[in-house]
Protein backbone atom coordinates (compact mmCIF):
# COMPACT_ATOMS: atom_id res chain seq x y z
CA UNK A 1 -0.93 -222.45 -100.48
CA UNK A 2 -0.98 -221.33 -103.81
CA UNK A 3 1.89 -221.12 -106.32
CA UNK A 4 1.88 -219.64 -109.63
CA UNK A 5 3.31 -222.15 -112.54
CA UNK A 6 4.57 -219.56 -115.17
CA UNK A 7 5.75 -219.79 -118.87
CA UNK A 8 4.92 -219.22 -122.26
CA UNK A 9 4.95 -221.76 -125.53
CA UNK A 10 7.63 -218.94 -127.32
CA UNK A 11 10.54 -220.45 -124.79
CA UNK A 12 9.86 -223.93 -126.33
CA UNK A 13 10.78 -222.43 -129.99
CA UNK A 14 14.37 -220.67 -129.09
CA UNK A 15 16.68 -223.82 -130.02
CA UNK A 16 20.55 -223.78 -130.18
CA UNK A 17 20.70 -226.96 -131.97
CA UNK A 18 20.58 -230.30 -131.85
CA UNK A 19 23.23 -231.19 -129.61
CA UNK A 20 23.21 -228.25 -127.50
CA UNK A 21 22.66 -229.06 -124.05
CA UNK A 22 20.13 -226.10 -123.15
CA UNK A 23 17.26 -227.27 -125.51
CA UNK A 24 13.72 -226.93 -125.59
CA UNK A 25 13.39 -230.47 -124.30
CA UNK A 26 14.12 -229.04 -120.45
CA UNK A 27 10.82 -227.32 -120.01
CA UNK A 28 8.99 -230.47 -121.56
CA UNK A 29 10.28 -232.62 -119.32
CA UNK A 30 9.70 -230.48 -116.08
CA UNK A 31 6.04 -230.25 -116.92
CA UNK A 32 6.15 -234.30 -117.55
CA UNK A 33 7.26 -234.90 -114.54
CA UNK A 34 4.90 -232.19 -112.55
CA UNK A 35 2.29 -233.98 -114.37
CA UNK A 36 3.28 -237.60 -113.58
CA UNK A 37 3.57 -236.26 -109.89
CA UNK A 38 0.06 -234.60 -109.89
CA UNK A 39 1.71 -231.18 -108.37
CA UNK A 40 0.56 -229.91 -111.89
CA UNK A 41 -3.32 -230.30 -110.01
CA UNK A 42 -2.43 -227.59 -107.62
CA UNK A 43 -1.12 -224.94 -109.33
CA UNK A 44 -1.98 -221.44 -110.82
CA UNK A 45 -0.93 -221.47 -113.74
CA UNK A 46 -0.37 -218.18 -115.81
CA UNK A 47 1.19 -217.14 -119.48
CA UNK A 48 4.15 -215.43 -119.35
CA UNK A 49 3.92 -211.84 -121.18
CA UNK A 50 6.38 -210.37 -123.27
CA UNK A 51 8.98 -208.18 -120.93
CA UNK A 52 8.42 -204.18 -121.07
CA UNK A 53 11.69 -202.46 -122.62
CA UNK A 54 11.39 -200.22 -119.38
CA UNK A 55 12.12 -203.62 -117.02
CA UNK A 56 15.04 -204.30 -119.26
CA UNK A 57 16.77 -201.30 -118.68
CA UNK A 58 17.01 -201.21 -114.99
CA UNK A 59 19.34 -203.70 -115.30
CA UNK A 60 20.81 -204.04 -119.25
CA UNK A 61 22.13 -200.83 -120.85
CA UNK A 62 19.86 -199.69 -123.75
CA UNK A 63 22.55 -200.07 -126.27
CA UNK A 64 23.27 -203.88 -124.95
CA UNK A 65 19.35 -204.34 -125.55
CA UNK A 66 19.07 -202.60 -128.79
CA UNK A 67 21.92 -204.36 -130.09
CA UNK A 68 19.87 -207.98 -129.22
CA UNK A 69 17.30 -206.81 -131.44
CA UNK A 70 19.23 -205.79 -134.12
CA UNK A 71 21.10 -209.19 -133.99
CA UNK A 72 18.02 -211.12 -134.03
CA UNK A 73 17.79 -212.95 -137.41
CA UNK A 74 14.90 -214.25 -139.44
CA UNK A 75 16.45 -217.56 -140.39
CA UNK A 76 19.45 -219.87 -138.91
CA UNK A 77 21.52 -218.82 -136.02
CA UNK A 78 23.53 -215.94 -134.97
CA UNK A 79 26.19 -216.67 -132.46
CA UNK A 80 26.50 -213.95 -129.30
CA UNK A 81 29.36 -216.46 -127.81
CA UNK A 82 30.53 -219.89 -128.65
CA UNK A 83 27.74 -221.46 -126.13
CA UNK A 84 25.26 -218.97 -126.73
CA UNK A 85 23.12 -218.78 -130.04
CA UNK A 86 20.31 -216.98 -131.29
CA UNK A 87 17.59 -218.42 -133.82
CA UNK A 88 14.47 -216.50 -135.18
CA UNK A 89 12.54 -216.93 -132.26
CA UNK A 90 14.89 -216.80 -128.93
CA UNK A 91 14.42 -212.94 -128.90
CA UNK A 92 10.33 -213.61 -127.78
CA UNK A 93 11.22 -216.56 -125.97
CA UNK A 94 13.99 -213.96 -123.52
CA UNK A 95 11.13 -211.22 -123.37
CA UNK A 96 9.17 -213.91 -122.36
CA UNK A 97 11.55 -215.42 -119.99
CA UNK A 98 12.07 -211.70 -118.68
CA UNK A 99 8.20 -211.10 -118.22
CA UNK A 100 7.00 -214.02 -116.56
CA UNK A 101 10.15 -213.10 -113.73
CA UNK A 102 7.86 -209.45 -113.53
CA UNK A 103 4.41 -211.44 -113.59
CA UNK A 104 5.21 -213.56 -111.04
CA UNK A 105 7.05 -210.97 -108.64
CA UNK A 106 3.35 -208.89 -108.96
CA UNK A 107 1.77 -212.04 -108.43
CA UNK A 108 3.16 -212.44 -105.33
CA UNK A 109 3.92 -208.91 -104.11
CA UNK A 110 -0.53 -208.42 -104.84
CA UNK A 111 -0.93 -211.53 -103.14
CA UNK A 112 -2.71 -213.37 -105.57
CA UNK A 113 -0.05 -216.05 -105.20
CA UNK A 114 1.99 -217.45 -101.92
CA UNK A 115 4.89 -217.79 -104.22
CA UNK A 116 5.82 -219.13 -107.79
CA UNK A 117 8.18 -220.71 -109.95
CA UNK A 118 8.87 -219.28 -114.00
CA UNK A 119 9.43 -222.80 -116.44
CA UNK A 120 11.01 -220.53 -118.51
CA UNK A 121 14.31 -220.41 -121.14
CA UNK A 122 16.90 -219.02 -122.21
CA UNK A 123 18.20 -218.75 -118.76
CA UNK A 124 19.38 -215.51 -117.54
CA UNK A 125 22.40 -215.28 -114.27
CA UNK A 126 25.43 -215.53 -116.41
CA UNK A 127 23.33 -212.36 -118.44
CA UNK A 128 25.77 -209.12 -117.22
CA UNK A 129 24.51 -205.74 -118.20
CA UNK A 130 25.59 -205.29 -121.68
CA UNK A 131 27.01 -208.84 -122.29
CA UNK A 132 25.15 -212.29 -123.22
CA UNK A 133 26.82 -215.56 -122.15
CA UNK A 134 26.70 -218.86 -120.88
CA UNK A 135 23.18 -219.53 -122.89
CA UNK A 136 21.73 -216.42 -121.30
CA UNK A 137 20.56 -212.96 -122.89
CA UNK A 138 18.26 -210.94 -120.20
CA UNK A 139 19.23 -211.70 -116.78
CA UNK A 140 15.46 -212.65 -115.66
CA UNK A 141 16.20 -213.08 -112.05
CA UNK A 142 17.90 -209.44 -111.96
CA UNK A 143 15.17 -207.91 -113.92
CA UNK A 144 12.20 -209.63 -111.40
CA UNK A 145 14.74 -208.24 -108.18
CA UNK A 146 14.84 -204.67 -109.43
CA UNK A 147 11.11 -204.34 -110.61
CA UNK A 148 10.35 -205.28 -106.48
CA UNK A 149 12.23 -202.58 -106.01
CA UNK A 150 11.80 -199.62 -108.64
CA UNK A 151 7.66 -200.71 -109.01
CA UNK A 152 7.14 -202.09 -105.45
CA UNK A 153 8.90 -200.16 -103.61
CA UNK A 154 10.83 -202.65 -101.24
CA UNK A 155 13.59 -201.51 -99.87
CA UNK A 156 16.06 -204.66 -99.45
CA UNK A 157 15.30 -208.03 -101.67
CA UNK A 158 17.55 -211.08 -101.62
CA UNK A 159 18.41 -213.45 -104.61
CA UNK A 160 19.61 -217.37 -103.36
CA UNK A 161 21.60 -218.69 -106.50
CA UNK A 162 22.14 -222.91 -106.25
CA UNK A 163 23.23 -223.28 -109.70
CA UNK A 164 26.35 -225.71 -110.08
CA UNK A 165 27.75 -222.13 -112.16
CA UNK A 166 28.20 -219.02 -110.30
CA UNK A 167 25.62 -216.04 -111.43
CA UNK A 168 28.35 -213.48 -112.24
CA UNK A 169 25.79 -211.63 -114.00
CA UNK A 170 23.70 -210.56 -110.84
CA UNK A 171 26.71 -210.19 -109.06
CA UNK A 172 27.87 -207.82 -111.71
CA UNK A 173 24.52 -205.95 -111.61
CA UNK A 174 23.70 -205.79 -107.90
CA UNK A 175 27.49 -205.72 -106.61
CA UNK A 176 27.34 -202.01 -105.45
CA UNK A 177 23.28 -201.59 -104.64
CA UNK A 178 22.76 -201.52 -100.75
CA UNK A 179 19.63 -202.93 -101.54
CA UNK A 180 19.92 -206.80 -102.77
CA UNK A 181 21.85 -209.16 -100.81
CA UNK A 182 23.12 -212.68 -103.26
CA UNK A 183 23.74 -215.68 -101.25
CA UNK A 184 25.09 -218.48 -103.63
CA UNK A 185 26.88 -222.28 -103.80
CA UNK A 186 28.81 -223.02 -107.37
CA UNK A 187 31.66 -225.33 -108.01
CA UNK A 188 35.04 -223.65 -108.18
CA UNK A 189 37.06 -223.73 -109.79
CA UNK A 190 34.72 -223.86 -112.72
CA UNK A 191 33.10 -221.57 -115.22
CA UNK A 192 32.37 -219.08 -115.54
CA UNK A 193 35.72 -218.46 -113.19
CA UNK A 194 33.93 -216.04 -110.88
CA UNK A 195 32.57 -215.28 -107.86
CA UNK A 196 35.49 -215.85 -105.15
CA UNK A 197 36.66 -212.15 -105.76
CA UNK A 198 33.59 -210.24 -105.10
CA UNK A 199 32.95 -211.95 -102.09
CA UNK A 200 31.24 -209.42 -99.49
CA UNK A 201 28.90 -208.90 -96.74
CA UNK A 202 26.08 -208.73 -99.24
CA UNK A 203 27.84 -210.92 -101.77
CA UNK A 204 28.03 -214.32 -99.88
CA UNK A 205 29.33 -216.50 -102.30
CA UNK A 206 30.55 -220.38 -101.51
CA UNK A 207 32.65 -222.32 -103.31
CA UNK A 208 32.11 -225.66 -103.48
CA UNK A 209 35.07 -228.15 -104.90
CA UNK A 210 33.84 -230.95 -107.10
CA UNK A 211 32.76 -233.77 -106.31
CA UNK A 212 30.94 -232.09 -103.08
CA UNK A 213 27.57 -233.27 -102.18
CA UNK A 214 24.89 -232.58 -99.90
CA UNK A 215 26.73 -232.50 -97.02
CA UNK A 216 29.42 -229.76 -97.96
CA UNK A 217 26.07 -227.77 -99.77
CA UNK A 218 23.67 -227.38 -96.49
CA UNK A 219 27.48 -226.62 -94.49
CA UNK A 220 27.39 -223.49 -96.71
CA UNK A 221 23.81 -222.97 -96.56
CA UNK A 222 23.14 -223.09 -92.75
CA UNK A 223 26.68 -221.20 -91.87
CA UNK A 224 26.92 -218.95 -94.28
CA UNK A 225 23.56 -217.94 -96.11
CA UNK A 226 21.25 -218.07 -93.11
CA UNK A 227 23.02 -215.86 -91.40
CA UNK A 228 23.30 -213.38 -93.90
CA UNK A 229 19.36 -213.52 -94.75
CA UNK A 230 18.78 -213.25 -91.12
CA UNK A 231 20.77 -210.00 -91.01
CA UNK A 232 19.96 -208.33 -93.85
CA UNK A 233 16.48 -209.19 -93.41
CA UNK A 234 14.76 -209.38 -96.88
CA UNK A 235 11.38 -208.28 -97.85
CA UNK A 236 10.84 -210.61 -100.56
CA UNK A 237 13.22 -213.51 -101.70
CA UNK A 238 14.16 -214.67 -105.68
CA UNK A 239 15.91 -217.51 -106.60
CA UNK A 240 18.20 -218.22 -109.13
CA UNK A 241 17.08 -222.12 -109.52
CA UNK A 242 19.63 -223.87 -111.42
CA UNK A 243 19.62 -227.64 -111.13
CA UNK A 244 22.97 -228.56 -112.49
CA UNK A 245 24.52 -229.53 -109.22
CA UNK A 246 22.37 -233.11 -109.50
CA UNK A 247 25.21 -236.13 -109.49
CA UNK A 248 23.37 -237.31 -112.73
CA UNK A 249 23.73 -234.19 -114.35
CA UNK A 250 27.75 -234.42 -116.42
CA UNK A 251 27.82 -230.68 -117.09
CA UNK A 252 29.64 -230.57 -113.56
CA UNK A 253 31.27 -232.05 -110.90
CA UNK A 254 28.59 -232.05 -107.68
CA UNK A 255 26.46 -234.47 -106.23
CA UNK A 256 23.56 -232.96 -105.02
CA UNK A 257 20.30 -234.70 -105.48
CA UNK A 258 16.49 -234.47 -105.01
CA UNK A 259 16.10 -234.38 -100.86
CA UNK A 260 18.86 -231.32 -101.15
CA UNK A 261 16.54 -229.12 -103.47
CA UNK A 262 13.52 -229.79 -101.01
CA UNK A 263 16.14 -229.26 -98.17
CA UNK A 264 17.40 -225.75 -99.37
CA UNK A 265 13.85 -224.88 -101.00
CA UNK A 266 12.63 -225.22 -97.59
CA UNK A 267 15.25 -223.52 -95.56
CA UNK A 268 14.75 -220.36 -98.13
CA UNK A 269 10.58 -221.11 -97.71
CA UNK A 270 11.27 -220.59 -93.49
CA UNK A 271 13.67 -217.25 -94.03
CA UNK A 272 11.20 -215.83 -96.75
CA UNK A 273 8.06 -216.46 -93.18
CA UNK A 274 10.60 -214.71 -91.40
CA UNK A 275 11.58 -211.69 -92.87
CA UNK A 276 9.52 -211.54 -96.01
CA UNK A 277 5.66 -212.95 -95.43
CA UNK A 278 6.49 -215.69 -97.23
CA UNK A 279 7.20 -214.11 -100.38
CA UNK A 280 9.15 -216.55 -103.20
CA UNK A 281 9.80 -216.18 -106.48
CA UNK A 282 11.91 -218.67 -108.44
CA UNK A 283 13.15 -218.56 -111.81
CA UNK A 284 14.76 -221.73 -113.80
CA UNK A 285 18.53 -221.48 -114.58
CA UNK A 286 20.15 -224.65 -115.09
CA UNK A 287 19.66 -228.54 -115.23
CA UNK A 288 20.73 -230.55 -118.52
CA UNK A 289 20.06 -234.07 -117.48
CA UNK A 290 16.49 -234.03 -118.25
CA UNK A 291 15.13 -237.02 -116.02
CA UNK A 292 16.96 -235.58 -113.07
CA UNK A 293 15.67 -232.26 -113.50
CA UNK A 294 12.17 -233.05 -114.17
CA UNK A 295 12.63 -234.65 -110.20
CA UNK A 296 14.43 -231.77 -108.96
CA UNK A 297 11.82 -229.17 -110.37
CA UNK A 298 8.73 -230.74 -109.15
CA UNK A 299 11.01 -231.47 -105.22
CA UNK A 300 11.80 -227.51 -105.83
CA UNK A 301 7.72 -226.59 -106.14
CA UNK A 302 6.56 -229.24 -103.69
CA UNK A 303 8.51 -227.49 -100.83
CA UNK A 304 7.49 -224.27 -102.13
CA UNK A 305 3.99 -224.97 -101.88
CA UNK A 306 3.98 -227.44 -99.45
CA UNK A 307 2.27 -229.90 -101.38
C-alpha cells in the first residue's frame, strides 16, 4: 500500500527558541527514527508546496491571514501569544504546513496514494479562524478537510483528533457545518479548557482525566467514536495526529504509549475501508518528547500502511 511521506525543509527553519518545546528538532527526529526502522524504504515521499491564499480562506478570515503577513518580521521574533512566536521564516514554514495538508488530501482523493502522513510544523488544531494559539497559525487539518470538500466535492469528511490537547480550533471552524463530523480524546481538565461544552452528535469529544492510559483511551474510542464514524459515514477521514498523550511525554498527564497509536491508527485504517475506500490523511500536531515521538510516528505510519 502506498503512503505519501510529506514535508518541506522551510518547517525545519520556523524556531521559537531554544527552550521552547515545539522546535525544529521534532521533525528530525521522526525521520530518524522512520529511518532507523526502514519504513522510510516504503514510502512516497513528496515536497510540501506553499498553501494557495484561496485554501486559507475557507477556513481563516482574510483579515486574520493578512494580518499574519503583515506581522511576519525579517529578524528576531514577534509574539502572537505567550506560547506562540513568529521568526523570519515560520510564515513559509505554515504555508508549507498548510499545503502539504492540500497535497496530500489530492494525493489520496486521485489515488496516487492509499493514504499519507504531513511531517510538518507549526502545528495547526488550536489555529481558530482569526486567532493563532497554542504554537499554531493555519489550522492545516481544517484547511486539508474543507479543500475535500469545496475542490473534491465530498459531501461528509471526518477529522479523529488524539492529541493530549483538545483541537478547539476545528471545533470552532466546523461546529455548525453538517458536513464534518470531529471525534476526539484530550485530557480535561487541561488546556486549552475546551471541548466539554460543544459536545454534539457531530462533535464527539472525550475527556480523558490524567493519568488515564490505554485502557480509558480505546473505552472512548470503541464506544464513542466508532459509533459515530459508523453513522455518519465519512467519505474520506483526516487526522489530527498529536502524540502528546505518550507517558514519557511531561507536557501532560496521560499514559498512552506506542501499541495505542498502532491500536487507534488501525481502528481509524478499518472505518476509513468502510465508509471511505480507505482514504487517510494525517497531519502532525503534537509530541515534545522527541525519542517517544520518533516511536509513535513511525507505529502511526506502519499501521497506516501496513508495513
Amino acid at each position: 500500500m502506498t503512503i505519501a511521506f510529506i514535508t518541506h525543509g522551510d518547517c525545519l527553519l520556523h524556531d521559537m527558541g531554544a527552550s521552547h518545546p515545539e522546535c525544529p528538532a521534532r521533525l528530525r527526529a521522526i525521520e530518524d527514527q522512520l529511518t532507523a526502522s526502514g519504513l522510510i524504504n516504503f514510502l512516497r515521499h513528496a515536497e510540501a508546496p506553499a498553501v494557495r491564499r484561496e485554501h486559507l480562506e475557507r477556513v481563516h478570515e482574510p483579515r486574520y491571514v493578512s494580518g499574519l503577513e503583515r506581522a511576519a518580521p525579517e529578524r528576531g521574533l514577534v509574539h502572537l501569544d505567550p506560547d506562540t512566536a513568529m521568526n523570519p521564516h515560520t510564515l513559509s514554514a505554515a504555508r508549507r504546513a498548510a499545503g502539504a495538508a492540500v497535497l496530500a488530501t489530492d494525493m489520496v482523493v486521485n489515488g496516487e496514494a492509499a493514504a499519507a502522513f504531513c511531517s510538518v510544523r507549526p502545528p495547526g488544531h488550536h489555529a481558530e479562524r482569526a486567532r493563532a494559539m497554542g504554537f499554531c497559525l493555519f489550522n492545516n487539518v481544517a484547511v486539508a478537510a474543507a479543500h475535500a470538500l469545496e475542490a473534491h466535492g465530498l459531501k461528509r469528511v471526518a477529522i479523529a483528533d488524539f492529541d493530549v490537547h483538545h483541537g478547539n480550533g476545528t471545533e470552532a471552524i466546523f461546529r455548525d457545518d453538517p458536513r464534518v463530523l470531529m471525534v476526539s480524546t484530550f485530557q480535561h481538565p487541561f488546556y486549552p479548557y475546551s471541548g466539554i461544552e460543544g459536545r454534539s452528535g457531530r462533535m464527539v469529544n472525550i475527556p480523558l482525566a490524567a493519568y488515564s492510559g490505554g485502557r480509558e483511551f480505546r473505552t472512548a474510542v470503541e464506544q464513542h467514536w466508532l459509533p459515530a464514524l459508523d453513522a455518519f459515514k465519512p467519505e474520506m477521514l483526516f487526522v489530527s495526529a498529536g502524540f502528546d498523550a505518550h507517558r514519557d511525554d511531561d507536557m501532560a498527564m496521560l499514559n498512552l504509549v506506542e501499541s495505542d497509536y498502532t491500536w487507534v491508527t488501525e481502528r481509524i485504517k478499518a472505518a476509513a475501508q468502510r465508509h471511505a475506500g480507505g482514504r487517510i490523511v494525517s497531519v502532525l500536531e503534537g509530541g515534545y518528547e522527541l525519542h517517544a515521538l520518533g516511536r509513535s510516528v513511525a507505529a502511526h505510519v506502519k499501521a497506516l500502511g501496513e508495513l
